[in-house]
Protein backbone atom coordinates (compact mmCIF):
# COMPACT_ATOMS: atom_id res chain seq x y z
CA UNK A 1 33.37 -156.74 85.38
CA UNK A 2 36.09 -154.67 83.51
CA UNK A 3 33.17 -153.55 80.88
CA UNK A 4 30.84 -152.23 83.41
CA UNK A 5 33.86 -150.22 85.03
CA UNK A 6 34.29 -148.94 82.09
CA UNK A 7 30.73 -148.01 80.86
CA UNK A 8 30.49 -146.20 85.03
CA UNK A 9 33.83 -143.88 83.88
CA UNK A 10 32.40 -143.52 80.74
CA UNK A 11 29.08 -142.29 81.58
CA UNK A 12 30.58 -139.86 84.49
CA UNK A 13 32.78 -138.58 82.00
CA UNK A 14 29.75 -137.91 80.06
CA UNK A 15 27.46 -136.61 82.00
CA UNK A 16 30.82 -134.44 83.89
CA UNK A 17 30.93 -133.03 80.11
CA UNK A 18 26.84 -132.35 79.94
CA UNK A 19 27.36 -130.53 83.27
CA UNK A 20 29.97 -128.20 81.99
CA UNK A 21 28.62 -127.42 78.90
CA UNK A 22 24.47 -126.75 80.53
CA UNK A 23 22.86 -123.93 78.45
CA UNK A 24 19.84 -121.79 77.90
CA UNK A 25 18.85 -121.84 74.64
CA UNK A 26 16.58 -119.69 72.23
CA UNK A 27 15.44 -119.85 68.47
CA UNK A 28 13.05 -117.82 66.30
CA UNK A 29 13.04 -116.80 62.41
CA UNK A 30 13.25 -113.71 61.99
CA UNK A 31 12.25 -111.62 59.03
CA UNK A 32 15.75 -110.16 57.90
CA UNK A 33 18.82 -110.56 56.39
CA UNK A 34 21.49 -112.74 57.87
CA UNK A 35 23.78 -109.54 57.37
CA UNK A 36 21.57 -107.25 58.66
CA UNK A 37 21.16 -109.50 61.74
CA UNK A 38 24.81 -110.17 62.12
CA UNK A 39 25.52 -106.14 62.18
CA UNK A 40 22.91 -105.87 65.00
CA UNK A 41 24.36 -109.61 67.05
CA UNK A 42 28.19 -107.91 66.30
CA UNK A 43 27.05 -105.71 69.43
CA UNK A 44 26.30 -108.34 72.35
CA UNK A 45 29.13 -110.46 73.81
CA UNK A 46 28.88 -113.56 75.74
CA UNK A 47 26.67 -115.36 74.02
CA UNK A 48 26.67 -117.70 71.02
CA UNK A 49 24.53 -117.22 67.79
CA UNK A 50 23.87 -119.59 65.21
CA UNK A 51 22.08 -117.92 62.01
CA UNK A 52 20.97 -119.63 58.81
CA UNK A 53 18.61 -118.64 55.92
CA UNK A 54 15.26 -120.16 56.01
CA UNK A 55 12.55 -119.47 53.94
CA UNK A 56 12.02 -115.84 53.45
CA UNK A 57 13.76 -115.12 56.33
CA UNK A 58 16.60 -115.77 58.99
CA UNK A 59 16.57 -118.74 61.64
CA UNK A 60 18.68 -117.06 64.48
CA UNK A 61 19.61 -119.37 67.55
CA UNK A 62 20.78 -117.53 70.95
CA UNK A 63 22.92 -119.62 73.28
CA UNK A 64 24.06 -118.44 76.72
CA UNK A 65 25.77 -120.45 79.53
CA UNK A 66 23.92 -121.07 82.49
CA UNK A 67 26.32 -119.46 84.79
CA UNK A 68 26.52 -116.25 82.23
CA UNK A 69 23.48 -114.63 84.97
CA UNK A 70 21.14 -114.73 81.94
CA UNK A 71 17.66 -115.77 81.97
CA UNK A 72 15.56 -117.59 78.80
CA UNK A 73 13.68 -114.60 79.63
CA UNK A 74 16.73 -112.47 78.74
CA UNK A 75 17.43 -114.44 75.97
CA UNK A 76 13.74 -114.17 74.06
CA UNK A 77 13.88 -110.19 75.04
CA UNK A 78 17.24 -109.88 72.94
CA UNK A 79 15.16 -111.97 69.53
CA UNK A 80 12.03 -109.54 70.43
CA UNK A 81 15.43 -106.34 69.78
CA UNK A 82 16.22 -108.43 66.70
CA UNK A 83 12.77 -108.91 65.32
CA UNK A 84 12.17 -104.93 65.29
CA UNK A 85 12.35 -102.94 62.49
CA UNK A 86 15.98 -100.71 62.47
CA UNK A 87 15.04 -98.51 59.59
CA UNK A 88 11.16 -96.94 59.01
CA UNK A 89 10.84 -95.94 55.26
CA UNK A 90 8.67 -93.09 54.72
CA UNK A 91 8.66 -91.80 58.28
């Protein structure tokens, strides 16, 4: 009896935790530099990116509470900003 007590606080502790910490997630690679892409990310607050090099370009990962008023929508819009090109050679 004392084990399955324990597993029930366990598992409301757990899913208490999952609760608190529910976010809306987004992930693309984009085709630039992680310190191009960190100059243009410096710029938005609130949310939490994860970048990393992959392949020939940048795997960026946009994290936003759901509570933040944000939508995935939102979220996919901002890697769309990211993916554009900032500088046109030639123009």
């Amino acid at each position: 009896m004392n084990g399955l007590s324990q597993a029930r606080g366990v598992a409301g502790t757990a899913a208490r935790w999952w609760k608190r910490l529910a976010m809306i997630e987004v992930s693309r690679t984009l085709m630039k530099s992680e310190p191009e892409l960190a100059e243009l990310v410096e710029t938005v607050e609130g949310l939490e990116v994860t970048m990393a090099e992959k392949g020939f370009g940048t795997r960026v990962e946009i994290r936003a509470s759901e509570d933040s008023g944000l939508a995935e929508a939102d979220l996919e819009a901002l890697l769309d900003r990211l993916a554009e090109p900032q500088r046109r050679p030639f123009s």
